[in-house]
PDB file of N, CA and C in Angstrom:
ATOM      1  N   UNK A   1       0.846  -1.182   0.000  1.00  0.00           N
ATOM      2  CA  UNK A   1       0.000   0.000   0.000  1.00  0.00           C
ATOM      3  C   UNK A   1       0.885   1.237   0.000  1.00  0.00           C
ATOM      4  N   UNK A   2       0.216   2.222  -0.980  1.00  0.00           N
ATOM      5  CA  UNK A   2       1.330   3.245  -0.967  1.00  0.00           C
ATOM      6  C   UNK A   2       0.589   4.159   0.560  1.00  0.00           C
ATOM      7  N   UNK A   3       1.657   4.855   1.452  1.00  0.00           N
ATOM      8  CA  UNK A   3       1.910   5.727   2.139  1.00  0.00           C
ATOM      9  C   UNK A   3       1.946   6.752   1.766  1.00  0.00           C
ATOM     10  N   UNK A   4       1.457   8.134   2.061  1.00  0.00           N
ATOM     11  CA  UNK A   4       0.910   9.660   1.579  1.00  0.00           C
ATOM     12  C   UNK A   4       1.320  10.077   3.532  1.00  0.00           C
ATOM     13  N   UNK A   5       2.024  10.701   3.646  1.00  0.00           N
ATOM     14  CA  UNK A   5       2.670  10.891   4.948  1.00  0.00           C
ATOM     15  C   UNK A   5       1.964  12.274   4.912  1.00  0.00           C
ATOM     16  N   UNK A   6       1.562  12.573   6.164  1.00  0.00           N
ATOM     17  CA  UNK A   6       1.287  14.101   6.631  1.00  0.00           C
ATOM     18  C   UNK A   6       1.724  15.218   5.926  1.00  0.00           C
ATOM     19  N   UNK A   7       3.113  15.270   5.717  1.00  0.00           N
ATOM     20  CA  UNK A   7       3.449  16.375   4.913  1.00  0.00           C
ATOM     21  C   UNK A   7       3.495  16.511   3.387  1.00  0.00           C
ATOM     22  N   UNK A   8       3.287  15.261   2.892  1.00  0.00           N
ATOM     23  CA  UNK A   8       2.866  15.146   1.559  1.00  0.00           C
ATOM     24  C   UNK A   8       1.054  15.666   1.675  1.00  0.00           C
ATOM     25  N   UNK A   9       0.411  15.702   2.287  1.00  0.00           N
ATOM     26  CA  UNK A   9      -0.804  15.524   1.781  1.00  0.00           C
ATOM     27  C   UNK A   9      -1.121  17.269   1.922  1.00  0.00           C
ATOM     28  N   UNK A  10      -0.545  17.108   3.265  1.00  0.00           N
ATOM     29  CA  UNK A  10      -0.295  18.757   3.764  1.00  0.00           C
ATOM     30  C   UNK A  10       0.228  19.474   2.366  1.00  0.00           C
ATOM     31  N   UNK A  11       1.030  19.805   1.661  1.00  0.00           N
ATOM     32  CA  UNK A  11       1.689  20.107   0.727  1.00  0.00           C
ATOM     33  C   UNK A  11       0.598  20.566   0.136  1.00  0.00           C
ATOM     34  N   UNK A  12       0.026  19.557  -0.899  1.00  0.00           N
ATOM     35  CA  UNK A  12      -1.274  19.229  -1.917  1.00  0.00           C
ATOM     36  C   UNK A  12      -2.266  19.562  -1.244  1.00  0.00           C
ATOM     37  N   UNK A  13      -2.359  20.113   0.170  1.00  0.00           N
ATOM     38  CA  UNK A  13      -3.621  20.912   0.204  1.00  0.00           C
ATOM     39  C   UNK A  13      -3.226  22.501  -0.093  1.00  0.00           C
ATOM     40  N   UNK A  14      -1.996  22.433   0.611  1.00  0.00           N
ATOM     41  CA  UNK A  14      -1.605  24.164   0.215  1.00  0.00           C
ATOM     42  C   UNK A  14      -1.560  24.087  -1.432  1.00  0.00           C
ATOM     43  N   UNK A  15      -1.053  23.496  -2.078  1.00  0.00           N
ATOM     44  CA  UNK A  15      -1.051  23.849  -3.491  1.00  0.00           C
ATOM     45  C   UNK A  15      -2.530  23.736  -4.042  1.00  0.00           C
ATOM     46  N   UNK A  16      -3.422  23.013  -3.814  1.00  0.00           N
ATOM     47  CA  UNK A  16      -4.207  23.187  -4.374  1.00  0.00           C
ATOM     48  C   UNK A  16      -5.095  24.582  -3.663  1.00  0.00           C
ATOM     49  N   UNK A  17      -4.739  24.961  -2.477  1.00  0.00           N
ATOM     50  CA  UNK A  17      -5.420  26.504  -2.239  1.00  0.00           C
ATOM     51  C   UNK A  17      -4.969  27.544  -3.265  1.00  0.00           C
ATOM     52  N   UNK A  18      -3.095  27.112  -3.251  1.00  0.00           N
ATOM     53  CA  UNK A  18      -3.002  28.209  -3.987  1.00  0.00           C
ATOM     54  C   UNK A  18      -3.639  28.097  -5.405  1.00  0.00           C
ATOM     55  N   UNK A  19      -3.947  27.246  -6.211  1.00  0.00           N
ATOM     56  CA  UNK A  19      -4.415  27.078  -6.945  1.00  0.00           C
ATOM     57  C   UNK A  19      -5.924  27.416  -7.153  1.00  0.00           C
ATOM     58  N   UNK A  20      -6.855  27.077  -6.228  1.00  0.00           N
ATOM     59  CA  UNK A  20      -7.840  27.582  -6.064  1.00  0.00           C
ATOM     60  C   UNK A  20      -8.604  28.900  -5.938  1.00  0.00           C
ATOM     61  N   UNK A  21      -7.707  29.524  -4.486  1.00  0.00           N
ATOM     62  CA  UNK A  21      -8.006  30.506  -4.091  1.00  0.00           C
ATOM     63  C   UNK A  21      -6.882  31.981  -4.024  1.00  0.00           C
ATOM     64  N   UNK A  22      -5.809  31.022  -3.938  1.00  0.00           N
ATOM     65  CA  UNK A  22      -4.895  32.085  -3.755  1.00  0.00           C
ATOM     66  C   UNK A  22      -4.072  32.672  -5.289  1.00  0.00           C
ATOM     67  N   UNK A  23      -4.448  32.132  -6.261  1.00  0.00           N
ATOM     68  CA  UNK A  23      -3.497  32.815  -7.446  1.00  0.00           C
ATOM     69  C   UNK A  23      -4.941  33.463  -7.388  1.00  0.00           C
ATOM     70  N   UNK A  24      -6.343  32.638  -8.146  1.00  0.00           N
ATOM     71  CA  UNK A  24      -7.277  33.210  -8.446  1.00  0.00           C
ATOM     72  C   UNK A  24      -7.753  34.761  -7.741  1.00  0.00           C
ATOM     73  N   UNK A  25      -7.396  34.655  -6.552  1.00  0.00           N
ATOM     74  CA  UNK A  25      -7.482  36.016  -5.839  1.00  0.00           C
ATOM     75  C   UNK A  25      -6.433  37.300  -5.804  1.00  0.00           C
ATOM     76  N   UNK A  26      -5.630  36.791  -6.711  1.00  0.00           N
ATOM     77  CA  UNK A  26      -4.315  37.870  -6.704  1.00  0.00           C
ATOM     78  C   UNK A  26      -4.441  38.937  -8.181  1.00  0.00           C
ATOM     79  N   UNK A  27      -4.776  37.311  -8.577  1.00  0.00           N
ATOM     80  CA  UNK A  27      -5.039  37.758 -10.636  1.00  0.00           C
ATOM     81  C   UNK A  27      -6.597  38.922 -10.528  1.00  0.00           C
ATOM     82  N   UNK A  28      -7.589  38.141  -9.328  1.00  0.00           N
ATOM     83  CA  UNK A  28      -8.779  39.585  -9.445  1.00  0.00           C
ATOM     84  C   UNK A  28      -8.454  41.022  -8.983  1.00  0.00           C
ATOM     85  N   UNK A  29      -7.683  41.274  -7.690  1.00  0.00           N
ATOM     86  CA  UNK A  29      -7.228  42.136  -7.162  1.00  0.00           C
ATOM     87  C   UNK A  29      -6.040  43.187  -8.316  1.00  0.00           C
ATOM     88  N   UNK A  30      -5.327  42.612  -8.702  1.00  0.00           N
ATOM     89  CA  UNK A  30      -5.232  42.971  -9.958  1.00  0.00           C
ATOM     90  C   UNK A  30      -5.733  43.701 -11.148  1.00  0.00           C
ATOM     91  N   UNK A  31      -6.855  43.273 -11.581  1.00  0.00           N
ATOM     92  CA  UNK A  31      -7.524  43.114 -12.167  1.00  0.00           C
ATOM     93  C   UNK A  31      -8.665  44.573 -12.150  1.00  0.00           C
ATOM     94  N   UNK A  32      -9.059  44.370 -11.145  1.00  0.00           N
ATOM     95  CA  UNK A  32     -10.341  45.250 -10.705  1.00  0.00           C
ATOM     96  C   UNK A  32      -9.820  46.808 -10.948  1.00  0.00           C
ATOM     97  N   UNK A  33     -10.319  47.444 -10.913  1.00  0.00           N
ATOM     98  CA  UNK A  33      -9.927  49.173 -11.595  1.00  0.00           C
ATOM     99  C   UNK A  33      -9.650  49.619  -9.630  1.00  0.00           C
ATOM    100  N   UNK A  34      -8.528  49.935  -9.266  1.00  0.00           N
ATOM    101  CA  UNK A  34      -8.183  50.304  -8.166  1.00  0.00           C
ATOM    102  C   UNK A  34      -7.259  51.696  -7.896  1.00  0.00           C
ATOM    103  N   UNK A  35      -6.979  51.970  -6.914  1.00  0.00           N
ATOM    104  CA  UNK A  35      -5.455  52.904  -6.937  1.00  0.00           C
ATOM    105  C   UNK A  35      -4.843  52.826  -6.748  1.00  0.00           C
ATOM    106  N   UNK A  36      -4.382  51.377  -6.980  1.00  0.00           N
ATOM    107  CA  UNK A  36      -2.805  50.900  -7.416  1.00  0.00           C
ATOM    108  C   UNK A  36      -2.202  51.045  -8.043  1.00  0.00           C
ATOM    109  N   UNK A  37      -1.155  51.703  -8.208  1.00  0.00           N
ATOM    110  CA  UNK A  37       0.041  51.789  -9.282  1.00  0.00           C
ATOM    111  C   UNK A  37      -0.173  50.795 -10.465  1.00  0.00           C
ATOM    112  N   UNK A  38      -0.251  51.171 -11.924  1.00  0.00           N
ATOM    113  CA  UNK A  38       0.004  49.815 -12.905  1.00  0.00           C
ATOM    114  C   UNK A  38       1.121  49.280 -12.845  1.00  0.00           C
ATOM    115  N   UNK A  39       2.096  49.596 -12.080  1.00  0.00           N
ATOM    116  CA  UNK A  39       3.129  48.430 -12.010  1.00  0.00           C
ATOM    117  C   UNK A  39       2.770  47.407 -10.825  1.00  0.00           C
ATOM    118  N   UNK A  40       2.254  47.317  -9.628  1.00  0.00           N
ATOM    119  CA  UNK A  40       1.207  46.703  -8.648  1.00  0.00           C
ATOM    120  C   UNK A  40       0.437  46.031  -9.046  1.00  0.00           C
ATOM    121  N   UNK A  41      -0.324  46.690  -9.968  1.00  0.00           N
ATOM    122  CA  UNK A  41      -1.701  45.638 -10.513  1.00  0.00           C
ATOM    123  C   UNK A  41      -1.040  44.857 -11.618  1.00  0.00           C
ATOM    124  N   UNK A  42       0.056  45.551 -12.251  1.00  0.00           N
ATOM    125  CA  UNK A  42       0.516  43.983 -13.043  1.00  0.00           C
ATOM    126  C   UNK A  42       1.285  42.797 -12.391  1.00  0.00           C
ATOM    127  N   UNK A  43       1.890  43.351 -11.318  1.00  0.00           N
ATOM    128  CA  UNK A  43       2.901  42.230 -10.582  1.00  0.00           C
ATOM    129  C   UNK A  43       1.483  41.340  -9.923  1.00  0.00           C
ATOM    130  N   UNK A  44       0.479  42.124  -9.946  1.00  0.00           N
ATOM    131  CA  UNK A  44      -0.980  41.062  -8.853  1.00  0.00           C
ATOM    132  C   UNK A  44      -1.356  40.045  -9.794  1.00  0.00           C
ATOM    133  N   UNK A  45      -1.327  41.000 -11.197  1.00  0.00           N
ATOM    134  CA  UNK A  45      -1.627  39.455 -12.233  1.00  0.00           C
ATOM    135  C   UNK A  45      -0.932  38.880 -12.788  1.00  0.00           C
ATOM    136  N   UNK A  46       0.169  39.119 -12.813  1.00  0.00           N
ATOM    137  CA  UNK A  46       1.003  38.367 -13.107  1.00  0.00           C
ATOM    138  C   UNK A  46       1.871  37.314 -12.286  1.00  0.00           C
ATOM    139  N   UNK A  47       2.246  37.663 -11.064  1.00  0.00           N
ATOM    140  CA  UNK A  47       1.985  36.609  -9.656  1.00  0.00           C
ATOM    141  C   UNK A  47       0.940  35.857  -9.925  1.00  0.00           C
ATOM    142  N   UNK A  48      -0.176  36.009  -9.890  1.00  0.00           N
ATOM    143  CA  UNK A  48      -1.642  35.344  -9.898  1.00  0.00           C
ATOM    144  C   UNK A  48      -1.425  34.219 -10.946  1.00  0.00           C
ATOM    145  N   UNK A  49      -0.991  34.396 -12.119  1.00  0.00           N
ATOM    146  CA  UNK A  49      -0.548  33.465 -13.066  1.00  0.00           C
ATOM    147  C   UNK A  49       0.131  32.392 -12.780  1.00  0.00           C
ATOM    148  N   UNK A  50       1.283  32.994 -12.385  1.00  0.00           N
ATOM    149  CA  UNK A  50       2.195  32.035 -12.123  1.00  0.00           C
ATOM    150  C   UNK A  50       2.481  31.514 -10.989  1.00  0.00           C
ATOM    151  N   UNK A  51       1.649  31.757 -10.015  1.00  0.00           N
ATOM    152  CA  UNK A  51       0.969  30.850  -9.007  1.00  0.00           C
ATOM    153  C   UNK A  51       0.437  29.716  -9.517  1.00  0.00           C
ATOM    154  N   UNK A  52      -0.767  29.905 -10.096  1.00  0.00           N
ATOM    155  CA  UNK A  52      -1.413  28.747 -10.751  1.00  0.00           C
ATOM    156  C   UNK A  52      -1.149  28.048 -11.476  1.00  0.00           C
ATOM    157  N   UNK A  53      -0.456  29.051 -12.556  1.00  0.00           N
ATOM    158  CA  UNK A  53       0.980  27.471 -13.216  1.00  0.00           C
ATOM    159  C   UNK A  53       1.346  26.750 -12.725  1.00  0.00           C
ATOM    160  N   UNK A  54       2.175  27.263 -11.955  1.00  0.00           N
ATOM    161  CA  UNK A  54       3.142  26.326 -10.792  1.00  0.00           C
ATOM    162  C   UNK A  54       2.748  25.477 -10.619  1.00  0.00           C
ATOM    163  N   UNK A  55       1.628  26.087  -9.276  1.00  0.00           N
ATOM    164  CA  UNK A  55       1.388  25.176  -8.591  1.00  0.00           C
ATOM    165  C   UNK A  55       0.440  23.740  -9.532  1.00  0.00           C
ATOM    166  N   UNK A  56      -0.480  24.367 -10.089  1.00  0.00           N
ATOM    167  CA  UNK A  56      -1.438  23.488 -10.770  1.00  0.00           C
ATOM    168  C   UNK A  56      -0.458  22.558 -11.646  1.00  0.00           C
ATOM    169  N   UNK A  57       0.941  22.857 -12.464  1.00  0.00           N
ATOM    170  CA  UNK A  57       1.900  21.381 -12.858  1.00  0.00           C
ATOM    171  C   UNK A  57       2.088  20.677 -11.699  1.00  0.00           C
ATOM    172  N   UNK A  58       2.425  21.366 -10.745  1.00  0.00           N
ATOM    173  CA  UNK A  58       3.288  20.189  -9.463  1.00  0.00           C
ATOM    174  C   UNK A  58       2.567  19.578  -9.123  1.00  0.00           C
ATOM    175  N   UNK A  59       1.009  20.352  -8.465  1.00  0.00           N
ATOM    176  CA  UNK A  59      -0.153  19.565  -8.172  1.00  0.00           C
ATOM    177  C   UNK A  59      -0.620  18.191  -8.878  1.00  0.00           C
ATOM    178  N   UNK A  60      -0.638  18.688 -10.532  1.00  0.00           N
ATOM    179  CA  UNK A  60      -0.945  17.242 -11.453  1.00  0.00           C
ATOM    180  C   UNK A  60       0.391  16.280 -11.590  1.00  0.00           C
ATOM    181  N   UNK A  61       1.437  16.559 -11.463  1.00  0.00           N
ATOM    182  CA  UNK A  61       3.057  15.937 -11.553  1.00  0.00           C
ATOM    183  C   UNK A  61       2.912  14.415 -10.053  1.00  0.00           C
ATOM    184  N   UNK A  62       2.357  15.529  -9.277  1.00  0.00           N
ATOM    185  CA  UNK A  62       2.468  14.337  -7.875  1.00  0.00           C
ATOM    186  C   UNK A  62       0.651  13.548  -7.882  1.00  0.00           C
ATOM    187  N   UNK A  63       0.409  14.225  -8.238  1.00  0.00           N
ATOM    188  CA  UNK A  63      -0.819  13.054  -8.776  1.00  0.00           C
ATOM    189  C   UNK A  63      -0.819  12.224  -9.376  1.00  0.00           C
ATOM    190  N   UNK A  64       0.222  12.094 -10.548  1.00  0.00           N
ATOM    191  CA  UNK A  64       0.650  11.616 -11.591  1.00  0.00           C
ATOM    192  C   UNK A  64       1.770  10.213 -11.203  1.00  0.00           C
ATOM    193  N   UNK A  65       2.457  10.130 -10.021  1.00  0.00           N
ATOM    194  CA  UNK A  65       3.556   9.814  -9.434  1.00  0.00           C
ATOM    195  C   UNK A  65       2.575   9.231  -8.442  1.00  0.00           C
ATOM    196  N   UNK A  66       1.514   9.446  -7.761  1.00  0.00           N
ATOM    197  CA  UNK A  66       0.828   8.792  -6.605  1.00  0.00           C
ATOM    198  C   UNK A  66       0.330   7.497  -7.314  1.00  0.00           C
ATOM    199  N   UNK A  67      -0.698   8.301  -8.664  1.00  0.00           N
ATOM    200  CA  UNK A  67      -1.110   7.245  -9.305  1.00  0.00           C
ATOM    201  C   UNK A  67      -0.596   5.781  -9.593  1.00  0.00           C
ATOM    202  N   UNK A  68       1.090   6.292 -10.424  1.00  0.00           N
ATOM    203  CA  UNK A  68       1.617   5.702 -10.669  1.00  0.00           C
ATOM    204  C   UNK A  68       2.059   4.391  -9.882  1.00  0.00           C
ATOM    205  N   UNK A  69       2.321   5.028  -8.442  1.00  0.00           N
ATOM    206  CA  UNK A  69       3.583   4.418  -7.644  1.00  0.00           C
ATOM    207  C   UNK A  69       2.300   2.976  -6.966  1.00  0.00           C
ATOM    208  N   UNK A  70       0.464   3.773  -6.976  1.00  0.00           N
ATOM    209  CA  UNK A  70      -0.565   2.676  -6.502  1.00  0.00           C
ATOM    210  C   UNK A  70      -0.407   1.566  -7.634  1.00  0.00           C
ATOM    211  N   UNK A  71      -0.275   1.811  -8.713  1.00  0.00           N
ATOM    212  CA  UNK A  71      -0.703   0.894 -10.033  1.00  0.00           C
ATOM    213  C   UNK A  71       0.818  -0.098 -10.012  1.00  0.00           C
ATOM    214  N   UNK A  72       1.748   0.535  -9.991  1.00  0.00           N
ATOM    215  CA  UNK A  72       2.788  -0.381  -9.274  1.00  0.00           C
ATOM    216  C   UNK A  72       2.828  -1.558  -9.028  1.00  0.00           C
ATOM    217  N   UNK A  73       2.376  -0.766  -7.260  1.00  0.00           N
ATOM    218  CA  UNK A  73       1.975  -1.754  -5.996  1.00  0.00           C
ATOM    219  C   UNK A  73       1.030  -2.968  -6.353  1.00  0.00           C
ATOM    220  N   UNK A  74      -0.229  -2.714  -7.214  1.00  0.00           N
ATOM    221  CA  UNK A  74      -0.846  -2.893  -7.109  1.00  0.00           C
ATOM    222  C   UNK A  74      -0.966  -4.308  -8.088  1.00  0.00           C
ATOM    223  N   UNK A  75       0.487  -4.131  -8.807  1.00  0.00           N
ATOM    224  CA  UNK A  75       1.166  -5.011 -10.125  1.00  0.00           C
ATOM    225  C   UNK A  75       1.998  -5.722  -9.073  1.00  0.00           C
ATOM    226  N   UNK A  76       2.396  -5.516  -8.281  1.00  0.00           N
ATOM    227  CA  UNK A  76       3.489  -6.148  -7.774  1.00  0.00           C
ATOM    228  C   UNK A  76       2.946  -7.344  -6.523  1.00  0.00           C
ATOM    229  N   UNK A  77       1.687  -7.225  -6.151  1.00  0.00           N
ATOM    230  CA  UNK A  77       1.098  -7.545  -5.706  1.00  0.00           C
ATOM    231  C   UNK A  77       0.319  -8.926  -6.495  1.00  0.00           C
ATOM    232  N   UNK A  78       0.161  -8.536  -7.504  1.00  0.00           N
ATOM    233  CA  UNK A  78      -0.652  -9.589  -8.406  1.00  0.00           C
ATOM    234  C   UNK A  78       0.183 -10.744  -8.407  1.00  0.00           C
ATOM    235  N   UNK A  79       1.623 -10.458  -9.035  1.00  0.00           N
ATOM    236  CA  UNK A  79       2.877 -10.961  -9.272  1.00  0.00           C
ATOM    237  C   UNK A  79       3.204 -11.722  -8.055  1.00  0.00           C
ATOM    238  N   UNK A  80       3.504 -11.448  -7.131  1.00  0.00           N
ATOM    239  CA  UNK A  80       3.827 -11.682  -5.893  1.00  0.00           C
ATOM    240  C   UNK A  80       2.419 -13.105  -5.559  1.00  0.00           C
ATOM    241  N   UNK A  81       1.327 -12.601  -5.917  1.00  0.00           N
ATOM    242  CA  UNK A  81       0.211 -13.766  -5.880  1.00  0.00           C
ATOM    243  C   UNK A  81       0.325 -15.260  -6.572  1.00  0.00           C
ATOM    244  N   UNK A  82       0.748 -14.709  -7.713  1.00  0.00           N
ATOM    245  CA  UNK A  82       0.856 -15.366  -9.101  1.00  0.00           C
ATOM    246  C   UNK A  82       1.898 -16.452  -8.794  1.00  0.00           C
ATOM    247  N   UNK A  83       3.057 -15.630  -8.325  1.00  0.00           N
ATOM    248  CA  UNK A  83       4.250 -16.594  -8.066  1.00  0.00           C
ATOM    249  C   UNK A  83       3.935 -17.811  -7.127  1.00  0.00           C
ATOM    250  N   UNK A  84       3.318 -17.026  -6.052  1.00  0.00           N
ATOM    251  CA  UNK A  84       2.741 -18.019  -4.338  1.00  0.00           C
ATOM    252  C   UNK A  84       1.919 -19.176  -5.126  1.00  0.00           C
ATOM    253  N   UNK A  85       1.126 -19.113  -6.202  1.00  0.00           N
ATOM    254  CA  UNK A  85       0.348 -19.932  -6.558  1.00  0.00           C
ATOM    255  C   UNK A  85       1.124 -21.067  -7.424  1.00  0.00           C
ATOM    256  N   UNK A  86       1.994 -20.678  -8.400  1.00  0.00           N
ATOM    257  CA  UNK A  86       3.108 -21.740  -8.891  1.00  0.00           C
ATOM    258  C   UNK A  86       3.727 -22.168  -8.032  1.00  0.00           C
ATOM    259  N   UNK A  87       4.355 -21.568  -7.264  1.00  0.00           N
ATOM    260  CA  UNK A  87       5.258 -22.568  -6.123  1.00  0.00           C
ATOM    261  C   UNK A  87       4.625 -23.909  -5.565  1.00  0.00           C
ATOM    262  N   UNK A  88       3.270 -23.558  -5.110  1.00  0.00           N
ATOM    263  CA  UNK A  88       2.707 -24.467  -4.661  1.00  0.00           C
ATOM    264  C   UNK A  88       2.337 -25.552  -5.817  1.00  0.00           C
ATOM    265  N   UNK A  89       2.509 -25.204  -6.523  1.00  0.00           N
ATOM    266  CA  UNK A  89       1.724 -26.350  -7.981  1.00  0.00           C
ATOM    267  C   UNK A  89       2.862 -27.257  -8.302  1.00  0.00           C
ATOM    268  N   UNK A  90       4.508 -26.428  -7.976  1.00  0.00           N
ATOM    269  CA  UNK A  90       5.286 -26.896  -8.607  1.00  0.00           C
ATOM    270  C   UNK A  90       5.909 -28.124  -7.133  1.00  0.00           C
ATOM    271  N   UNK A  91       5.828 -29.285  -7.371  1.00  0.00           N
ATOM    272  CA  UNK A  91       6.656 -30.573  -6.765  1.00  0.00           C
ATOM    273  C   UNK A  91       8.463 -30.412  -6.354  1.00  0.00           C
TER     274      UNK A  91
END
């Protein structure tokens, strides 16, 4: 069984906030007609961007690697069955 330890999961919740809430809220603030300097409101959307880049590859990268590492296990396991069952067949 794959293991997802506290600080892995911890991680992937912060990334997916930032992904959620926290680029999405940088890129509006930004965005909105304010009296911020246009060099301010572009660093808000443009941060905001590349927040969600980021994070949203790494986010799908270790999803990608969780998946992986279950489908594995999950092969290695079969195998591991497969074998237990010839041994016994074999004299």
């Amino acid at each position: 069984m794959i293991k997802i330890d506290q600080y892995d999961a911890k991680t992937q919740m912060i990334r997916t906030f930032d992904v959620a809430v926290l680029g999405p809220g940088m890129i509006y603030a930004g965005a909105i007609p304010s009296n911020l300097p246009p060099f301010l409101r572009f660093f808000l959307v443009a941060g905001g961007i590349a927040t969600v880049a980021y994070n949203a590859a790494i986010l799908v990268e270790v999803e990608k690697m969780i998946a992986g590492a279950k489908e594995t296990e999950q092969n290695n396991t079969h195998l591991d069955e497969d074998s237990s069952i010839n041994n016994q067949q074999t004299y």
